[in-house]
C-alpha atoms as a PDB file:
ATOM      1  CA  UNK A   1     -10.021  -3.993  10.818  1.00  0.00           C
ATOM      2  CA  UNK A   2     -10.924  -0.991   8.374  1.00  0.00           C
ATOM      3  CA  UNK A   3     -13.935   0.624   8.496  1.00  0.00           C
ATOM      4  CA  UNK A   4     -14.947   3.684   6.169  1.00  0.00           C
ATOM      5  CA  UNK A   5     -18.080   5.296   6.670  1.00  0.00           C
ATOM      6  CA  UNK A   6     -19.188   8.605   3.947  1.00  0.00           C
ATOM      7  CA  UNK A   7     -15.802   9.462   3.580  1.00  0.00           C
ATOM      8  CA  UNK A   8     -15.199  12.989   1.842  1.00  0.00           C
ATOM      9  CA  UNK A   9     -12.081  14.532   1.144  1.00  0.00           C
ATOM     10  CA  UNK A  10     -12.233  18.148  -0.525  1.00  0.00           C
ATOM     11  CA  UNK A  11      -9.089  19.576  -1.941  1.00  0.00           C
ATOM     12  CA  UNK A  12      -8.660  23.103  -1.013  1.00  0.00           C
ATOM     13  CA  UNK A  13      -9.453  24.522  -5.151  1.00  0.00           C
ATOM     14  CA  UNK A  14     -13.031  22.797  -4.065  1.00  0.00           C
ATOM     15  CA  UNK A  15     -12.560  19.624  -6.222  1.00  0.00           C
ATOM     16  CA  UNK A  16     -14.088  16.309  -4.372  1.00  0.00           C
ATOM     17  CA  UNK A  17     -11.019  13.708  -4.506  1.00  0.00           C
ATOM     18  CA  UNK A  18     -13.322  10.972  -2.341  1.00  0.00           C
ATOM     19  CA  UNK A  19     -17.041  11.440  -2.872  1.00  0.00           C
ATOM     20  CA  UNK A  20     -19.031   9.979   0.300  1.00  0.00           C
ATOM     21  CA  UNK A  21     -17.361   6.212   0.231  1.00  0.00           C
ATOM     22  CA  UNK A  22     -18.285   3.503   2.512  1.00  0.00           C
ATOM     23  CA  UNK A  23     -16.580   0.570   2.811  1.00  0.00           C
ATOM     24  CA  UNK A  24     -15.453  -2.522   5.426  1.00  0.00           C
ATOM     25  CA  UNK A  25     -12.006  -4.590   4.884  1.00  0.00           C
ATOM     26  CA  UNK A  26     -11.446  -7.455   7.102  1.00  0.00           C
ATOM     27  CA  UNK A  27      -8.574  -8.492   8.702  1.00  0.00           C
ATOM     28  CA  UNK A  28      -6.159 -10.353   6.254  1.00  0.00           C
ATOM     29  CA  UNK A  29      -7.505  -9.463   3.427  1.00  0.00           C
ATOM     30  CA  UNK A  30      -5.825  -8.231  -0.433  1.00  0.00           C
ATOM     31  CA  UNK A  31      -7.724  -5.313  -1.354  1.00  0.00           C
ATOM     32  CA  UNK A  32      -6.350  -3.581  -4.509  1.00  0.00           C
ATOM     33  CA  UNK A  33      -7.811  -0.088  -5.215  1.00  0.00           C
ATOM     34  CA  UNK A  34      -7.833   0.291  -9.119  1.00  0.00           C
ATOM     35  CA  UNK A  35      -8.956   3.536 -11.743  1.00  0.00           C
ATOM     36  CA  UNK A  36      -8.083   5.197 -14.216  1.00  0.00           C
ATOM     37  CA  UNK A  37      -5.562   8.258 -12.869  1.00  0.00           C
ATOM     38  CA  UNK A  38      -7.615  10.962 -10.983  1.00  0.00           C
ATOM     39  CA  UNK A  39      -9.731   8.335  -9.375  1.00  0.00           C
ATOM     40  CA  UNK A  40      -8.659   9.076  -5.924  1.00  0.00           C
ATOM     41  CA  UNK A  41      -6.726   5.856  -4.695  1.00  0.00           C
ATOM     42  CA  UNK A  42      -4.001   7.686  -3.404  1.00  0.00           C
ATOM     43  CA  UNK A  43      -6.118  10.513  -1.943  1.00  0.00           C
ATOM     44  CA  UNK A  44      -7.856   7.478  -0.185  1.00  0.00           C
ATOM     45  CA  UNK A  45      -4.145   5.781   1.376  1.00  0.00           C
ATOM     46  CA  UNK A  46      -3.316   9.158   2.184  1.00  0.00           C
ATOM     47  CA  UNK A  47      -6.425   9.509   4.271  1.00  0.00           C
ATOM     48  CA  UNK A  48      -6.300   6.233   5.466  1.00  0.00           C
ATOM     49  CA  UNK A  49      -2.782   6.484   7.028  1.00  0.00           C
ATOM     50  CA  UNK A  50      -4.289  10.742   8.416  1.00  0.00           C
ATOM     51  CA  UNK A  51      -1.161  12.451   5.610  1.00  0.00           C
ATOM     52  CA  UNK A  52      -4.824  13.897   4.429  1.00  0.00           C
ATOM     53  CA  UNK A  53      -7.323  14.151   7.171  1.00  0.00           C
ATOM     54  CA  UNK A  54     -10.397  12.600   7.518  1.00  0.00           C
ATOM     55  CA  UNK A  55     -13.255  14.379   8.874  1.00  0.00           C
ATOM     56  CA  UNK A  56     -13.857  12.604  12.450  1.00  0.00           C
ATOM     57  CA  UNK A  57     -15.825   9.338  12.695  1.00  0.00           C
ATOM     58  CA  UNK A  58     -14.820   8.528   8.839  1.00  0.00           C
ATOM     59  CA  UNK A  59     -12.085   6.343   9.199  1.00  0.00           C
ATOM     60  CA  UNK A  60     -11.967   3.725  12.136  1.00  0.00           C
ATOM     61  CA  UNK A  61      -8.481   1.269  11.957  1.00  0.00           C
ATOM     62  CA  UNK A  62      -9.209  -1.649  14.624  1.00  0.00           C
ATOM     63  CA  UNK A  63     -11.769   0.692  16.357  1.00  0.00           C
ATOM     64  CA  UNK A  64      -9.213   3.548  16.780  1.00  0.00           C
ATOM     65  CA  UNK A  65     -10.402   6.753  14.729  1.00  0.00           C
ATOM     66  CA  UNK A  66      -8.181   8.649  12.910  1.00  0.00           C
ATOM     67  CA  UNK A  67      -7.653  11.673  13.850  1.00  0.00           C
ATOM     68  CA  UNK A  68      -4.639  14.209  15.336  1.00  0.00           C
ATOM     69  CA  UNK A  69      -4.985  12.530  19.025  1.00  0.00           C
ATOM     70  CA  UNK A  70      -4.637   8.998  17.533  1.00  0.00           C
ATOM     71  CA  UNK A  71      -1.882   8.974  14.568  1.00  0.00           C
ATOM     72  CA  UNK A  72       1.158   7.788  17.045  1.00  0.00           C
ATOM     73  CA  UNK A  73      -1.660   4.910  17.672  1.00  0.00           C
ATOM     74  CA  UNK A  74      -2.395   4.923  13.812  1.00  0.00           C
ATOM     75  CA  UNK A  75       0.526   4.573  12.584  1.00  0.00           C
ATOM     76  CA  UNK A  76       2.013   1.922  14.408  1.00  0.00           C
ATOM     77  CA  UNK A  77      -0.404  -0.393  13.079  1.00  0.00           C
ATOM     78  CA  UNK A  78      -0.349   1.027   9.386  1.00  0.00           C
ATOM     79  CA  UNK A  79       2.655   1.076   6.977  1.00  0.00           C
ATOM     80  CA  UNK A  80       2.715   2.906   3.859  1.00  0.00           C
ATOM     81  CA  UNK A  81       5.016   2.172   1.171  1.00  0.00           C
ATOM     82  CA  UNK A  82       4.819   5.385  -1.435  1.00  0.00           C
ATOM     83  CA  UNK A  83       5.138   4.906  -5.213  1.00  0.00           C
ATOM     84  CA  UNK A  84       8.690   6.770  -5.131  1.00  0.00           C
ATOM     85  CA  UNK A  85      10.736   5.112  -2.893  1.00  0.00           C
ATOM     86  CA  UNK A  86      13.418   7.714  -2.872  1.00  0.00           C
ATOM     87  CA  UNK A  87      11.006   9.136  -0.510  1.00  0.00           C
ATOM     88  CA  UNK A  88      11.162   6.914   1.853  1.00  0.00           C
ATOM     89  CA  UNK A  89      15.505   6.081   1.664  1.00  0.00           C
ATOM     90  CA  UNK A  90      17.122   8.940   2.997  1.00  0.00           C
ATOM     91  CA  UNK A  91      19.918   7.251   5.093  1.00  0.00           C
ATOM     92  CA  UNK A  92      23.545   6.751   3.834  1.00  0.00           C
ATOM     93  CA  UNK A  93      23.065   2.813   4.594  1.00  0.00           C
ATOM     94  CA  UNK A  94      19.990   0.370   3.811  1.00  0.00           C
ATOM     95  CA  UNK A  95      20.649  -0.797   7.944  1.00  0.00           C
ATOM     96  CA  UNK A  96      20.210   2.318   8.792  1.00  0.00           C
ATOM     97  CA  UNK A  97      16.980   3.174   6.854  1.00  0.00           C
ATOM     98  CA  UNK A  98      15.519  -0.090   8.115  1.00  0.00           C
ATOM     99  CA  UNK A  99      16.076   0.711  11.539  1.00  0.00           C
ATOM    100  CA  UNK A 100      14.901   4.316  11.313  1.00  0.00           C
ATOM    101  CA  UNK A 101      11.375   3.902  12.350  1.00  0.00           C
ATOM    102  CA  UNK A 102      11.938   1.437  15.529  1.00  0.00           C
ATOM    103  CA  UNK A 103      15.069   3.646  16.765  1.00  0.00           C
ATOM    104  CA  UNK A 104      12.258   6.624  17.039  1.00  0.00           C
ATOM    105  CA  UNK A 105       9.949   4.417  18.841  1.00  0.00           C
ATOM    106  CA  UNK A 106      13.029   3.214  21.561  1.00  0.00           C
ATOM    107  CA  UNK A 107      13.205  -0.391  20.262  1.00  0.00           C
ATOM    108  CA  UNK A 108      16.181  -1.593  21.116  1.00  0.00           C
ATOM    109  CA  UNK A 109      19.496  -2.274  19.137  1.00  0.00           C
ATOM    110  CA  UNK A 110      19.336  -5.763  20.071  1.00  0.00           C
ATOM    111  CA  UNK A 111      15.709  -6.138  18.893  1.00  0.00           C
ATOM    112  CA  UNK A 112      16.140  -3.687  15.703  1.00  0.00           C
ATOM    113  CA  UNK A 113      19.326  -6.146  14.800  1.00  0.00           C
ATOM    114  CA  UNK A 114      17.073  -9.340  15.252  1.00  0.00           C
ATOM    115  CA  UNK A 115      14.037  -7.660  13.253  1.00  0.00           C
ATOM    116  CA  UNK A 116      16.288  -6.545  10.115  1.00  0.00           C
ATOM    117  CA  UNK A 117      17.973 -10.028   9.970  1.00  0.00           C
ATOM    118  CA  UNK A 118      14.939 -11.609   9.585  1.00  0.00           C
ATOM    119  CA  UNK A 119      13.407  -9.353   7.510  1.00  0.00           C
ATOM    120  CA  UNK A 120      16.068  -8.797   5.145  1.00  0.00           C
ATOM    121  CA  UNK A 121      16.415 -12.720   5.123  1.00  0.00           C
ATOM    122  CA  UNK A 122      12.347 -12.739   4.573  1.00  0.00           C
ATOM    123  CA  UNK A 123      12.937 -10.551   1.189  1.00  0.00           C
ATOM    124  CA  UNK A 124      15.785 -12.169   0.089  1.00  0.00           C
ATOM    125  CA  UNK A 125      17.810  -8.989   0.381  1.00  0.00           C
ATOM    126  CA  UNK A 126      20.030  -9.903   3.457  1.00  0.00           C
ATOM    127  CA  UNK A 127      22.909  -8.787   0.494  1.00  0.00           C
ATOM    128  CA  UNK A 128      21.848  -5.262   0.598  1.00  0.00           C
ATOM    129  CA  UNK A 129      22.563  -4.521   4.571  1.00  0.00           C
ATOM    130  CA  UNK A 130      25.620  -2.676   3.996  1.00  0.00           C
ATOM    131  CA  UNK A 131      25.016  -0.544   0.374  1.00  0.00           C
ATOM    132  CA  UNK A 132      23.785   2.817  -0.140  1.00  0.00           C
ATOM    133  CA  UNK A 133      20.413   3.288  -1.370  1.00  0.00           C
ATOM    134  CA  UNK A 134      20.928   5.854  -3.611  1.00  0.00           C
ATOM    135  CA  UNK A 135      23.261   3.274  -5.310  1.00  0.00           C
ATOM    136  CA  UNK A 136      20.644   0.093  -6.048  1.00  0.00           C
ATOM    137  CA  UNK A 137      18.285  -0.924  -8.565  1.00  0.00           C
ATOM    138  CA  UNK A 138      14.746   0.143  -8.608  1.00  0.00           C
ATOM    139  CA  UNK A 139      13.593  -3.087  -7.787  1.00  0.00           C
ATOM    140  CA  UNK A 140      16.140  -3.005  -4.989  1.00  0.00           C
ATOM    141  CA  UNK A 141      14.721   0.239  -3.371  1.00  0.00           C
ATOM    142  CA  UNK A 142      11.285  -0.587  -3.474  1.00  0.00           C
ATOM    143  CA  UNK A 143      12.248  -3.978  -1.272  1.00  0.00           C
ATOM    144  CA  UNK A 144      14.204  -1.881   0.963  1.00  0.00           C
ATOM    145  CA  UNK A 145      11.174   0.385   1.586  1.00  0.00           C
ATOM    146  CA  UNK A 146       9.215  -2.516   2.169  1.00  0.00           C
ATOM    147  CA  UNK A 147      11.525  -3.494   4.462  1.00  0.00           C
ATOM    148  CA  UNK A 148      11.303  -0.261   6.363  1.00  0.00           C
ATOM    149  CA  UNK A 149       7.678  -0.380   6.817  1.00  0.00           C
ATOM    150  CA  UNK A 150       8.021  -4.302   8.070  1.00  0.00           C
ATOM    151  CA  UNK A 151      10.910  -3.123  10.562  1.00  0.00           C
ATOM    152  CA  UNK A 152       7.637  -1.703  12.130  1.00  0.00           C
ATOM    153  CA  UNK A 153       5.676  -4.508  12.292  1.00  0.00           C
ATOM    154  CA  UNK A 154       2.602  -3.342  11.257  1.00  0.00           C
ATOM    155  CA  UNK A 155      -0.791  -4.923  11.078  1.00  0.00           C
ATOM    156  CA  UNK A 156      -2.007  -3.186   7.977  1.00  0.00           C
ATOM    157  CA  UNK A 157       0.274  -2.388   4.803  1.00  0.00           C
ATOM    158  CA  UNK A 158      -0.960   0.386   2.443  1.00  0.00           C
ATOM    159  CA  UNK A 159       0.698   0.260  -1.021  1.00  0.00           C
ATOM    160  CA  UNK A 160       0.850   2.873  -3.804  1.00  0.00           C
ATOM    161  CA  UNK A 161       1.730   1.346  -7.430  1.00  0.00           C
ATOM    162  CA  UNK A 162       4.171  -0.814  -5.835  1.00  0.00           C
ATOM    163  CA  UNK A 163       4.804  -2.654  -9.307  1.00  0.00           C
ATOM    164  CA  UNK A 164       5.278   0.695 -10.962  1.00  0.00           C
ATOM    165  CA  UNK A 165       8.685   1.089 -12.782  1.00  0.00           C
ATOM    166  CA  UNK A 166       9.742  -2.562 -12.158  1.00  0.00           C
ATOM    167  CA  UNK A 167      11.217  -5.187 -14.707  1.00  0.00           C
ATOM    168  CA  UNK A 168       9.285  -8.264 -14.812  1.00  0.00           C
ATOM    169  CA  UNK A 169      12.271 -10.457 -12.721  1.00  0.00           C
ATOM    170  CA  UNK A 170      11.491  -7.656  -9.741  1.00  0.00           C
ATOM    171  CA  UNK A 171       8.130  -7.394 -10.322  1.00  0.00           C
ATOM    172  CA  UNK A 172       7.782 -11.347 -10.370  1.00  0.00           C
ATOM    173  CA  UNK A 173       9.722 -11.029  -6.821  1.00  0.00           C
ATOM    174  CA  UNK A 174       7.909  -8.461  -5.471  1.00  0.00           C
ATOM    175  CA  UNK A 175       4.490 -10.347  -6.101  1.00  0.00           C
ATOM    176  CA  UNK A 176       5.920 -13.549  -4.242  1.00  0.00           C
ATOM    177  CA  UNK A 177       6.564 -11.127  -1.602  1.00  0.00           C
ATOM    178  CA  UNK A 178       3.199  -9.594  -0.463  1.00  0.00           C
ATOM    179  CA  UNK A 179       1.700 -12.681  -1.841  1.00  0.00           C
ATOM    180  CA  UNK A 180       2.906 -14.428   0.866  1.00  0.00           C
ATOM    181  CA  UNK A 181       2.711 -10.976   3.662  1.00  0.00           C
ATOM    182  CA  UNK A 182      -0.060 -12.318   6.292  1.00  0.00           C
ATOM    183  CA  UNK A 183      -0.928  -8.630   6.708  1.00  0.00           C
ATOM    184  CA  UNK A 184      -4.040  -6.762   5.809  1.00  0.00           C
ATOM    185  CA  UNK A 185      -3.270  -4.962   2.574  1.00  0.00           C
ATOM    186  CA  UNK A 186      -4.653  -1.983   0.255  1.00  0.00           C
ATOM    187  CA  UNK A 187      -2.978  -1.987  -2.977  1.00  0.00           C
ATOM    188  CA  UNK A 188      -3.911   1.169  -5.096  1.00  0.00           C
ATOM    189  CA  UNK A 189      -2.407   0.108  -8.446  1.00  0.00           C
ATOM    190  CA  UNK A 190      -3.178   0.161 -12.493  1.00  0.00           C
ATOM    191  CA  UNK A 191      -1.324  -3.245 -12.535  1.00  0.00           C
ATOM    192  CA  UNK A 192      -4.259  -5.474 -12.971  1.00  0.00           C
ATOM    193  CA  UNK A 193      -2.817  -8.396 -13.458  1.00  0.00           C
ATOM    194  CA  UNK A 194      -1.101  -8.229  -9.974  1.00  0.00           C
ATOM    195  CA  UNK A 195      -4.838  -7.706  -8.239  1.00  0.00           C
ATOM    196  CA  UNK A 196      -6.020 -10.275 -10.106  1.00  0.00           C
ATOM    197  CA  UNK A 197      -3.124 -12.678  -9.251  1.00  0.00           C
ATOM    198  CA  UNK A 198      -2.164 -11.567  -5.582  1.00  0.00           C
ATOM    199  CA  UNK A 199      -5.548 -10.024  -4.170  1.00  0.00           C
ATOM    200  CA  UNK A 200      -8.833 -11.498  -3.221  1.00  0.00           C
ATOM    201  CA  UNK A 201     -11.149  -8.138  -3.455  1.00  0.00           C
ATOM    202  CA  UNK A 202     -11.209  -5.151  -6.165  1.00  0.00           C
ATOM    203  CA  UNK A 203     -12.155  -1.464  -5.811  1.00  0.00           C
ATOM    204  CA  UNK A 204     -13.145   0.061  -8.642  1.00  0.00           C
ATOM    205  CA  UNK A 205     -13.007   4.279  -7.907  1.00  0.00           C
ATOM    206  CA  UNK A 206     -13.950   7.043 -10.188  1.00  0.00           C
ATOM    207  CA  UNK A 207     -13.878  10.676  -9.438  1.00  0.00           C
ATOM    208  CA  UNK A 208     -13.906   9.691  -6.191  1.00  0.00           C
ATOM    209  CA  UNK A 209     -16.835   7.118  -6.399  1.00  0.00           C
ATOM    210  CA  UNK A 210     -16.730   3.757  -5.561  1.00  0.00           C
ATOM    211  CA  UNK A 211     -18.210   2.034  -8.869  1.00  0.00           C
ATOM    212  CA  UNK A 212     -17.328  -1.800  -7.989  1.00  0.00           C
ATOM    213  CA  UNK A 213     -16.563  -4.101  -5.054  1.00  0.00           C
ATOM    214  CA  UNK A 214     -16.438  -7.372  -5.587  1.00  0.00           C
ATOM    215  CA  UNK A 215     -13.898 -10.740  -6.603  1.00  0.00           C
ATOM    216  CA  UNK A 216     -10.941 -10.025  -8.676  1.00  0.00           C
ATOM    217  CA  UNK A 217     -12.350 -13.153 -10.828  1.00  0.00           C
ATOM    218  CA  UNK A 218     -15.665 -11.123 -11.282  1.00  0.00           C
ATOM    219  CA  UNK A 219     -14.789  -7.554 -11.798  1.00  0.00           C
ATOM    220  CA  UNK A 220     -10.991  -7.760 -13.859  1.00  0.00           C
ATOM    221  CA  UNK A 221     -12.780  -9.925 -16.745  1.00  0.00           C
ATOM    222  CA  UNK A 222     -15.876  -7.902 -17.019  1.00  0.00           C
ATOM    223  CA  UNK A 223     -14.514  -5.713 -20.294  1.00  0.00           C
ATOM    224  CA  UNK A 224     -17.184  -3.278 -20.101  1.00  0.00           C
ATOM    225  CA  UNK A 225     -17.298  -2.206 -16.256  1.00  0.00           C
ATOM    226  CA  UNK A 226     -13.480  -2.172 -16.949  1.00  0.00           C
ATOM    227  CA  UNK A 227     -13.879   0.478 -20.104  1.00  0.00           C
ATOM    228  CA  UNK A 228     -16.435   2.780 -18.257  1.00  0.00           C
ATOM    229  CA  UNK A 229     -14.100   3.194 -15.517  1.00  0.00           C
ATOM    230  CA  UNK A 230     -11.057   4.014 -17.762  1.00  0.00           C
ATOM    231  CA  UNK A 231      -9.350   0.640 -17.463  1.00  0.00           C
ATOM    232  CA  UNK A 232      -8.394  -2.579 -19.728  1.00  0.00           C
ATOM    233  CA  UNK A 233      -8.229  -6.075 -19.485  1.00  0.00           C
ATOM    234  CA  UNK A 234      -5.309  -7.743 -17.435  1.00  0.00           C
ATOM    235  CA  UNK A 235      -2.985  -8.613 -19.818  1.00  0.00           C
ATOM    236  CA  UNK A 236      -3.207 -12.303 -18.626  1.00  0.00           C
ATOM    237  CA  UNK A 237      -6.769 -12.487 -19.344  1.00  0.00           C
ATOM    238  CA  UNK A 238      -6.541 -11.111 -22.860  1.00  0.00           C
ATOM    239  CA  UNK A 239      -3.533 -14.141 -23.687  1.00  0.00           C
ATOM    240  CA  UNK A 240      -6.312 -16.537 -22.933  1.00  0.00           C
END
């Protein structure tokens, strides 16, 4: 479904973000993307999704290239949930912000009701229809913006630190959520605990390297791949 092949991105001051990655993720699949900050895992969403452009042949999403001819194609298939999600809630009504994406690509009100019931209903948020999003929780806002990107139905769902900033009862939520998503999904996140209960592959970048690939259950109790790559033991693990 994702295929990266020598994948450079150079910021314009000359500094290599992603240094000349390869990698394949199948269909389905958990993938989180973990490093210490600096690593490049949201350089490497941002590519993914063309907000930072590939150079061409890089980046091939279910054998569509990304590139500026493809990204209505591109983006249909791929949502992105950002680590903020005031950036993504910009309506005066959490109906409204769900809806925004399929109203732009002509879905109909009918359908756009039907797909927001259900989702809402999915995330256990149906309660939320009606508020403003500049009023709820944070835990609240991040399910919203979830619930935007689902409103698209997309085949692949990129996440950046979607745990960040939550209290454990949201957090705990959250998890049960994409746990449970039968979408392909790229997690870039220093939440190791949540990759090593929710995914079933781990990315290890630095400075734009890829340094690991391999079983959460392999890589997230290995202490010392974990301290040259600027990272600690999940939390769990260390209870044990």
């Amino acid at each position: 479904m994702i295929n990266v092949e020598h994948l450079t991105i150079t910021y314009p001051d000359g500094n290599k973000a992603i240094n000349d990655i390869s990698f394949h993720i199948d269909k389905g699949q958990k993938v989180a993307i973990i490093g210490a900050n600096g690593a490049g895992k949201s350089t490497l969403l941002m590519a993914l999704v063309g907000i930072i452009m590939p150079a061409p042949k890089t980046i091939v999403i279910d054998n569509i290239e990304v590139n500026k001819n493809n990204f209505s194609d591109i983006r249909a298939k791929i949502g992105v949930v950002f680590q903020n999600p005031d950036d993504q809630l910009f309506m005066t009504k959490v109906y409204d912000d769900i809806a925004f994406g399929p109203r732009n690509y002509g879905v109909s009100e009918t359908e756009i009701a039907s797909r927001i019931d259900n989702i809402l209903e999915a995330l256990g948020i149906s309660h939320l229809k009606e508020r403003m999003p500049h009023r709820l929780s944070g835990g609240e806002k991040r399910s919203v913006a979830l619930a935007a990107v689902l409103s698209m139905n997309p085949a692949i769902l990129l996440l950046d630190e979607p745990s960040s900033s939550l209290d454990p009862r949201a957090r705990k939520k959250l998890l049960a959520i994409l746990s449970k998503l039968p979408l392909t999904q790229l997690i870039a996140t220093h939440d190791l605990d949540m990759a090593l209960d929710i995914c079933d592959r781990v990315i290890i970048l630095k400075d734009g390297c890829i340094c690991a690939d391999g079983k959460p259950r392999e890589i997230l109790v290995n202490e010392q791949l974990l301290q040259e790559n600027g990272l600690e033991l999940p939390f769990s693990y260390c209870r044990k």
